[in-house]
PDB file of N, CA and C in Angstrom:
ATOM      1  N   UNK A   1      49.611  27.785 -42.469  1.00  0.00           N
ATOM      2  CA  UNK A   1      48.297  27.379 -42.960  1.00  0.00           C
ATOM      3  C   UNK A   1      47.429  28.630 -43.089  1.00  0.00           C
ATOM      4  N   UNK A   2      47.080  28.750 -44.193  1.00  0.00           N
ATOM      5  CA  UNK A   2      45.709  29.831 -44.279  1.00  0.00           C
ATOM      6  C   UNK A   2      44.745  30.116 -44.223  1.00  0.00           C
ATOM      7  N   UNK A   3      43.898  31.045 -43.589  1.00  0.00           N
ATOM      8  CA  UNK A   3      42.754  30.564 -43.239  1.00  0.00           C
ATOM      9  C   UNK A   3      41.667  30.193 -44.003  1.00  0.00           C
ATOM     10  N   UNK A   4      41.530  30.139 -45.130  1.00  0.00           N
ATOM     11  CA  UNK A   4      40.563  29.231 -45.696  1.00  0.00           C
ATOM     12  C   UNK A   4      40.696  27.864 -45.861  1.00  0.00           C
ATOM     13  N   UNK A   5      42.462  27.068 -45.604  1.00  0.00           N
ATOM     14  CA  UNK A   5      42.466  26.443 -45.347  1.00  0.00           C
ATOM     15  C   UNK A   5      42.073  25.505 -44.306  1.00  0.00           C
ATOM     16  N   UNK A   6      42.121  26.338 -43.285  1.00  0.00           N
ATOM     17  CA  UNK A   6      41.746  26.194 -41.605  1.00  0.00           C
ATOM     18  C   UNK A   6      40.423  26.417 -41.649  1.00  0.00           C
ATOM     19  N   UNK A   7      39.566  27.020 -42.224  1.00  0.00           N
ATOM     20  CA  UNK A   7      38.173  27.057 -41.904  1.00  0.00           C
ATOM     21  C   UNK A   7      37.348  25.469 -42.583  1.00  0.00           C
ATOM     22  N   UNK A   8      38.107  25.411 -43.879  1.00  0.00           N
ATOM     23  CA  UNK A   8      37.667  23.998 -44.631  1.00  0.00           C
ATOM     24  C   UNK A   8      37.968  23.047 -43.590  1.00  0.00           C
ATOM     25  N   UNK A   9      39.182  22.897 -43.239  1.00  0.00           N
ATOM     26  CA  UNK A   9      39.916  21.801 -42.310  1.00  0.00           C
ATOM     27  C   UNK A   9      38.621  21.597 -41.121  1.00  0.00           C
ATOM     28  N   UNK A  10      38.147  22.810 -40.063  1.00  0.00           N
ATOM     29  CA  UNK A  10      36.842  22.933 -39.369  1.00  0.00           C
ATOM     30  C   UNK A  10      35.334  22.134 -39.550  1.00  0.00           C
ATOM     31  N   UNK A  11      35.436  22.801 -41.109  1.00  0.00           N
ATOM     32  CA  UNK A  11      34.375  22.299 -41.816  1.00  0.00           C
ATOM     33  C   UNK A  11      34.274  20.902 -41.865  1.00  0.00           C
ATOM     34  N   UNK A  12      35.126  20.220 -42.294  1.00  0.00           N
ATOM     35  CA  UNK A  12      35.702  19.219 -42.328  1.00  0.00           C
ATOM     36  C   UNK A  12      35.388  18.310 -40.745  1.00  0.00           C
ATOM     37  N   UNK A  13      35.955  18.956 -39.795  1.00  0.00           N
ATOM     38  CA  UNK A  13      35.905  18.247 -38.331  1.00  0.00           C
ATOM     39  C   UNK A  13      34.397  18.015 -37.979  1.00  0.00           C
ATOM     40  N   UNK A  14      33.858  19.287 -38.400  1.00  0.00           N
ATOM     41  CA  UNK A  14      32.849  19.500 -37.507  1.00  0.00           C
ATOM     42  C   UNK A  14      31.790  18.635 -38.449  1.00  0.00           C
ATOM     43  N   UNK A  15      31.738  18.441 -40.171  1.00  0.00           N
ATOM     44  CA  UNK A  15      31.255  17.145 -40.175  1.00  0.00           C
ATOM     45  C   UNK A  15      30.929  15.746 -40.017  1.00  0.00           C
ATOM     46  N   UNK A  16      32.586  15.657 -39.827  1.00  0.00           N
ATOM     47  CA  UNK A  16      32.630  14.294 -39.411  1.00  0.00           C
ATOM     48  C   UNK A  16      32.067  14.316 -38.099  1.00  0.00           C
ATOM     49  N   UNK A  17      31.783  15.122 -37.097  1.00  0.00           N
ATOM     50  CA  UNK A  17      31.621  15.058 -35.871  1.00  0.00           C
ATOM     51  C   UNK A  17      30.363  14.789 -35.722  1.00  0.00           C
ATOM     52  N   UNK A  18      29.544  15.630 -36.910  1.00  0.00           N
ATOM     53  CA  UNK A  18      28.235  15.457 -36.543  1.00  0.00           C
ATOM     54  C   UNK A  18      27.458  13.927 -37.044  1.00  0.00           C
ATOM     55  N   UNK A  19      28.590  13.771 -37.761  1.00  0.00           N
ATOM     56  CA  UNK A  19      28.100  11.873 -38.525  1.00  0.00           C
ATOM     57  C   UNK A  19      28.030  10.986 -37.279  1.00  0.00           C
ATOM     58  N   UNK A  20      29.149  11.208 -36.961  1.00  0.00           N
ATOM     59  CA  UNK A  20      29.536  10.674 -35.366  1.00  0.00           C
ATOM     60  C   UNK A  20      28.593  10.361 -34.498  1.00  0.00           C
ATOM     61  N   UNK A  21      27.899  11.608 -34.125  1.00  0.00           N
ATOM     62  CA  UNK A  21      26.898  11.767 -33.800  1.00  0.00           C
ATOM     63  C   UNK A  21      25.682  11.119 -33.792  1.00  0.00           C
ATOM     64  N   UNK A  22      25.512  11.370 -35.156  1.00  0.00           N
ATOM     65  CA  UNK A  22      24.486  10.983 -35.543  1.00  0.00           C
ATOM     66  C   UNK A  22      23.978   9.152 -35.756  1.00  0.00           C
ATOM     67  N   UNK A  23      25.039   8.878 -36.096  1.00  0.00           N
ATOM     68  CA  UNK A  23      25.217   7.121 -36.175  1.00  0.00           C
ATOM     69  C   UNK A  23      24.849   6.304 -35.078  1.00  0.00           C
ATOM     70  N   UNK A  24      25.711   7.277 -33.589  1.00  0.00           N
ATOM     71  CA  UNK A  24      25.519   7.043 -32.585  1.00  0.00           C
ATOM     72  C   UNK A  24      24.011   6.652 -32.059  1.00  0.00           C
ATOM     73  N   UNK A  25      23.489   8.073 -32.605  1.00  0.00           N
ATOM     74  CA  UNK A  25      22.037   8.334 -31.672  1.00  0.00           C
ATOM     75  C   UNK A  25      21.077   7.234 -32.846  1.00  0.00           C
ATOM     76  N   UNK A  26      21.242   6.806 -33.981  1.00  0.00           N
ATOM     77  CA  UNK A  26      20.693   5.425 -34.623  1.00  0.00           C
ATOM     78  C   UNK A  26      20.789   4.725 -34.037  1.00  0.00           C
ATOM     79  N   UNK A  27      22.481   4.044 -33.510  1.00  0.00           N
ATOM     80  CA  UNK A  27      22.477   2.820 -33.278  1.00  0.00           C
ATOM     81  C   UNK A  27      21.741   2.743 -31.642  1.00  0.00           C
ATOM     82  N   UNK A  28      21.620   3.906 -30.986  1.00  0.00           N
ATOM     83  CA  UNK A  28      21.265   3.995 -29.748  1.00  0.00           C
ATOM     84  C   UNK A  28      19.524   3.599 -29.543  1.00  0.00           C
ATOM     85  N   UNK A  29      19.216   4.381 -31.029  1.00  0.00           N
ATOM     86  CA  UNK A  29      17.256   4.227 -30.875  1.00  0.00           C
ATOM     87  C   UNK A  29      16.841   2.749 -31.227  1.00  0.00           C
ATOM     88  N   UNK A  30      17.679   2.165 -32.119  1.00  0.00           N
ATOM     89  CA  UNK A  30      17.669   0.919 -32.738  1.00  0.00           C
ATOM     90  C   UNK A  30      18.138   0.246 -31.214  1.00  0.00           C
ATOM     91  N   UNK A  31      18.919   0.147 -30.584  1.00  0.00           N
ATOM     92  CA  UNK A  31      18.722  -0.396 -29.479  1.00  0.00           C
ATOM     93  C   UNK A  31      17.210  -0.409 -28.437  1.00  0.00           C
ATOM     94  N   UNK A  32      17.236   0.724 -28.801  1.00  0.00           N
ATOM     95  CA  UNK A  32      15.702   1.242 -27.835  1.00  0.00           C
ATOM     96  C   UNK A  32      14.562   0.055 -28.586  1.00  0.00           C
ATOM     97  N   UNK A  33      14.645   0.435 -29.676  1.00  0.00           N
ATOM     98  CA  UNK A  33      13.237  -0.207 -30.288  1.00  0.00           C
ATOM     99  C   UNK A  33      13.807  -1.419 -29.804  1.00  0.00           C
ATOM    100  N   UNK A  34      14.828  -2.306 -30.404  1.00  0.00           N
ATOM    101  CA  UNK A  34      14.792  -3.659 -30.127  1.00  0.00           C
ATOM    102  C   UNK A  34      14.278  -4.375 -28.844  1.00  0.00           C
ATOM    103  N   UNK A  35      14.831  -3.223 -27.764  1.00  0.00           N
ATOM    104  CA  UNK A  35      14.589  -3.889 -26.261  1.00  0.00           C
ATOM    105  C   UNK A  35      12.782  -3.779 -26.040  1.00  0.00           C
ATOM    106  N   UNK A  36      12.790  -2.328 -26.489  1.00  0.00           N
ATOM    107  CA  UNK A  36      10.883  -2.252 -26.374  1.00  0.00           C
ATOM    108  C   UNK A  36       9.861  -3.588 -27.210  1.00  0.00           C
ATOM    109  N   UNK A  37      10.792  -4.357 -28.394  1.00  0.00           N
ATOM    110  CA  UNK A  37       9.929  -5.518 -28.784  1.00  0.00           C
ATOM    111  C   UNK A  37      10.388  -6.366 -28.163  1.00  0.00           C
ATOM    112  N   UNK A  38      11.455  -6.975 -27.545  1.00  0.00           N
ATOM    113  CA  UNK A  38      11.713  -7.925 -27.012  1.00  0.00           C
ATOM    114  C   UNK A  38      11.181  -8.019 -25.844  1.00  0.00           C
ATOM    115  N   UNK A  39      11.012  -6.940 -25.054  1.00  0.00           N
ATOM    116  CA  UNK A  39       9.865  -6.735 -23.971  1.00  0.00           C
ATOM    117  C   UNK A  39       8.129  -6.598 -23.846  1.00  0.00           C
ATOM    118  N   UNK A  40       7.880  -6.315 -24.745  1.00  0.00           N
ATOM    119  CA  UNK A  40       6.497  -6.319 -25.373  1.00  0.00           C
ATOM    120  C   UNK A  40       6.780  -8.070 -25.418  1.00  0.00           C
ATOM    121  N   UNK A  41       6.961  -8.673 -26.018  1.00  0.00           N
ATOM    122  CA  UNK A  41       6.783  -9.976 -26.782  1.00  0.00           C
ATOM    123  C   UNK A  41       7.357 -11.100 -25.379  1.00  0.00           C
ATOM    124  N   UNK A  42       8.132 -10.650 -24.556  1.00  0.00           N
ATOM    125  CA  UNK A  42       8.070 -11.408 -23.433  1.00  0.00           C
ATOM    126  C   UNK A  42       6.687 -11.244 -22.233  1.00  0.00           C
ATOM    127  N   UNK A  43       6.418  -9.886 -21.825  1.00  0.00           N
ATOM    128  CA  UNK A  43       5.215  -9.885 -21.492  1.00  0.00           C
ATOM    129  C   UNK A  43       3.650 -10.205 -21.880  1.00  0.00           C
ATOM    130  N   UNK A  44       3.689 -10.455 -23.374  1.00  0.00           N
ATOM    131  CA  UNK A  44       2.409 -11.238 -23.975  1.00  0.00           C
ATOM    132  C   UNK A  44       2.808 -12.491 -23.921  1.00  0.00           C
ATOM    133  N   UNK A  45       4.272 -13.253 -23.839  1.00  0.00           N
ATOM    134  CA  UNK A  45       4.569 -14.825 -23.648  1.00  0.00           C
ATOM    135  C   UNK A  45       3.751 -15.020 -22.413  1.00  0.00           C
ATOM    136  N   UNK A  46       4.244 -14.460 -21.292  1.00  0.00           N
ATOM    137  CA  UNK A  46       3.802 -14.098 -19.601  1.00  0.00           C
ATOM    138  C   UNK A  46       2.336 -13.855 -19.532  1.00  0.00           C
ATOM    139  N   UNK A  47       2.100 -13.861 -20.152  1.00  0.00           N
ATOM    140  CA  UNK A  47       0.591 -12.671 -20.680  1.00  0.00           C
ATOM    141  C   UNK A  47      -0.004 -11.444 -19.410  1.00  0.00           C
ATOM    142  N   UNK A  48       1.054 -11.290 -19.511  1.00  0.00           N
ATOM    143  CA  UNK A  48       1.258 -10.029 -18.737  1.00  0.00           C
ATOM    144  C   UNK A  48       0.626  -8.540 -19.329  1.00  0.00           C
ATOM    145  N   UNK A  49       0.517  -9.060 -20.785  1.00  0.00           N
ATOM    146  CA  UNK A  49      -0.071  -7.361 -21.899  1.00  0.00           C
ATOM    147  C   UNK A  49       0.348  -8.165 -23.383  1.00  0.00           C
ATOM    148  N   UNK A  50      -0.563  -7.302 -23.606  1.00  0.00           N
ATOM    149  CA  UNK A  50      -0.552  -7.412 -25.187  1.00  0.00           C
ATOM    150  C   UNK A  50       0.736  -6.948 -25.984  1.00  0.00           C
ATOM    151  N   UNK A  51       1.132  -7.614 -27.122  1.00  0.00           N
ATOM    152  CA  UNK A  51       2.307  -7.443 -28.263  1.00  0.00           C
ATOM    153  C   UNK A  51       1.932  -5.808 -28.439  1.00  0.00           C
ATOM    154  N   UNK A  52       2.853  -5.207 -28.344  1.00  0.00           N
ATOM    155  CA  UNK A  52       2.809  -4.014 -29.269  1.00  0.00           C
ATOM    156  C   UNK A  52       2.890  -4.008 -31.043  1.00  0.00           C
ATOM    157  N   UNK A  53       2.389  -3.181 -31.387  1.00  0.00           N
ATOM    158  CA  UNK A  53       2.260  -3.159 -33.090  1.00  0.00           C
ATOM    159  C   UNK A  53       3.719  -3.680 -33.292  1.00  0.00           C
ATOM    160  N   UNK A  54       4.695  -2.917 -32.964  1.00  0.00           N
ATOM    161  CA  UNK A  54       6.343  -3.262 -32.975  1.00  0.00           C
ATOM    162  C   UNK A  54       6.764  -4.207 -33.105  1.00  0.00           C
ATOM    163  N   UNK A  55       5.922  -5.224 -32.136  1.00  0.00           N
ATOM    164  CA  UNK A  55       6.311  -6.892 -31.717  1.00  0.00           C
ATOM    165  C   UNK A  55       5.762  -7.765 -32.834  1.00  0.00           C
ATOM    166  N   UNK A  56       4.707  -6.659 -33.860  1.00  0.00           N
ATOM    167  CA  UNK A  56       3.987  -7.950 -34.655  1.00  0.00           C
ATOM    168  C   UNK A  56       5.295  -7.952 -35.914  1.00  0.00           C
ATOM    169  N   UNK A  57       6.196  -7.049 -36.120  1.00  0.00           N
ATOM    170  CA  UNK A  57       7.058  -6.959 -37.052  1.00  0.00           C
ATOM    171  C   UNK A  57       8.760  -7.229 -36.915  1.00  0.00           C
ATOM    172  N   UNK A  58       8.487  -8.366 -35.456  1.00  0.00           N
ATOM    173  CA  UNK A  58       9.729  -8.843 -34.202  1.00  0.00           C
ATOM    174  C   UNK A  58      10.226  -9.742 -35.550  1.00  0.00           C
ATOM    175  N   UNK A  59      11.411  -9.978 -35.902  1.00  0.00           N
ATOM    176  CA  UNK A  59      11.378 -11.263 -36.514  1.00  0.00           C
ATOM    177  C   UNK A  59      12.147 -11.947 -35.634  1.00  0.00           C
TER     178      UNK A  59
END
């Protein structure tokens, strides 16, 4: 194998790696937000505190 082959092949890894990545840390914040409205919107049920802006766009 030659090395421009091997550097593309790299290129190659180290994109997919960073998609990887990256998808991850979405599906991770999208978790975040969800729990932060579902918690907002149980503590104004409780009336424990007010809906966050977040919670007014809960569907």
């Amino acid at each position: 194998m030659n090395k421009l082959s091997m550097d593309k092949q790299l290129d190659i890894l180290r994109r997919e790696a960073r998609e990887r990545r990256n998808a991850a840390l979405r599906a991770r914040l999208a978790d975040d937000m969800t729990a932060e409205r579902v918690l907002s919107r149980f503590l104004a049920m409780k009336g424990l505190g007010e809906p966050s802006e977040n919670t007014l766009n809960f569907a």
